[in-house]
Protein backbone atom coordinates (compact mmCIF):
# COMPACT_ATOMS: atom_id res chain seq x y z
CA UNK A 1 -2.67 10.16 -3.30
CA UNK A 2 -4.71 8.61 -0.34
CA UNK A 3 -4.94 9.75 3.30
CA UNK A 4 -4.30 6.79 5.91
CA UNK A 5 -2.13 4.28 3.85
CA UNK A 6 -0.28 1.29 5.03
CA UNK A 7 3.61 1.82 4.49
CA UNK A 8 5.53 -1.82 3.55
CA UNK A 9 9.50 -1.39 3.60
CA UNK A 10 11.11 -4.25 2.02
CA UNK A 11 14.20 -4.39 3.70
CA UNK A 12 15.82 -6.61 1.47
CA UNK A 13 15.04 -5.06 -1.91
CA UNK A 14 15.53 -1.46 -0.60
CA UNK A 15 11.38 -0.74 -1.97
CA UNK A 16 8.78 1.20 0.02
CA UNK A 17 5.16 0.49 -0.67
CA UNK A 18 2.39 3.21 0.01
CA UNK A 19 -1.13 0.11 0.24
CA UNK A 20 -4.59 1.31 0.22
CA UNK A 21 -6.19 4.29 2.80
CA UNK A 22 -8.52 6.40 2.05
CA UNK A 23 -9.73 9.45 -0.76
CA UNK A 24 -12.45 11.54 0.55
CA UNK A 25 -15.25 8.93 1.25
CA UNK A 26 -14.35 5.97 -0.67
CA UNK A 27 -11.11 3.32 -0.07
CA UNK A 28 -8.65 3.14 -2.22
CA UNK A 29 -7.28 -0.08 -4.34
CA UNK A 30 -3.81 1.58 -4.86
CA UNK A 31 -0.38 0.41 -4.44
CA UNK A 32 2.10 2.92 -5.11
CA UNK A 33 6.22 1.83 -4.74
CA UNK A 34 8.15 4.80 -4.03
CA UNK A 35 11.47 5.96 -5.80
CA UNK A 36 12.86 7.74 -3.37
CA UNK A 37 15.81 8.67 -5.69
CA UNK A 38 13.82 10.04 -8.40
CA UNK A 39 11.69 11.53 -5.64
CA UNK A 40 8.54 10.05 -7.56
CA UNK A 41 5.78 7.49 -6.84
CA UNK A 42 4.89 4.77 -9.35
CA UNK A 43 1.67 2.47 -9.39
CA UNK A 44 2.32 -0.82 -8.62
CA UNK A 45 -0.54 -2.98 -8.32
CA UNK A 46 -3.99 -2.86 -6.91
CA UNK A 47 -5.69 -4.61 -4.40
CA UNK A 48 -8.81 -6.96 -5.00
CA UNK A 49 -10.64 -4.70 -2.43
CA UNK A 50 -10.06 -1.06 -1.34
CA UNK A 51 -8.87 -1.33 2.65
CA UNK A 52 -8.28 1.42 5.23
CA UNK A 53 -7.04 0.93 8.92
CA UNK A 54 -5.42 -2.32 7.60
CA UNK A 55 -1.82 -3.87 8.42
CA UNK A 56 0.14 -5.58 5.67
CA UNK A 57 3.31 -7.83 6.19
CA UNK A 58 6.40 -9.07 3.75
CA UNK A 59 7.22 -12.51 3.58
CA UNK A 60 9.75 -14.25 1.76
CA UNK A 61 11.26 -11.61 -0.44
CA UNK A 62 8.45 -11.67 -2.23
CA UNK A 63 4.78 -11.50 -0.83
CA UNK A 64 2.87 -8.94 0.76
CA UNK A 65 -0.54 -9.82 2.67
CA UNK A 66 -2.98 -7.04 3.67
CA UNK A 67 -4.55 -7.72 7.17
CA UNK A 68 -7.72 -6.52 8.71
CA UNK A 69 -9.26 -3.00 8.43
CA UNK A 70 -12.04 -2.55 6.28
CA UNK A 71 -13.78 -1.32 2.96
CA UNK A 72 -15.54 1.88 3.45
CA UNK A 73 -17.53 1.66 0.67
């Protein structure tokens, strides 16, 4: 799991995204979707660049942009 991740709750399909942050020294790629039922986190997808300090927004039910911050490595 990263430190510093951007959290995405997708009010309309009930999902909550953990995007990017940071492990150790290096950013992280990751997109995790939580299952808060099943108390378990499941990849998702991974971004074309590792970001920390970023924002991300949903738009139309079905994309989600990552804004700003940068790559540490």
């Amino acid at each position: 799991m990263t430190e510093n991740p951007t959290l995405v709750n997708t009010k309309e399909t009930g999902r909550l995204l953990i995007i990017g942050g940071n492990r150790g020294y290096s950013s992280s790629d990751m997109v995790y979707l939580v299952d808060e039922c099943m108390n378990t986190l499941r990849h998702h997808s991974t971004l074309t660049i590792g970001r920390i300090g970023h924002a991300a927004v949903y738009i139309n039910n079905r994309d989600i942009f990552v804004i700003g911050g940068y790559n540490s490595d």
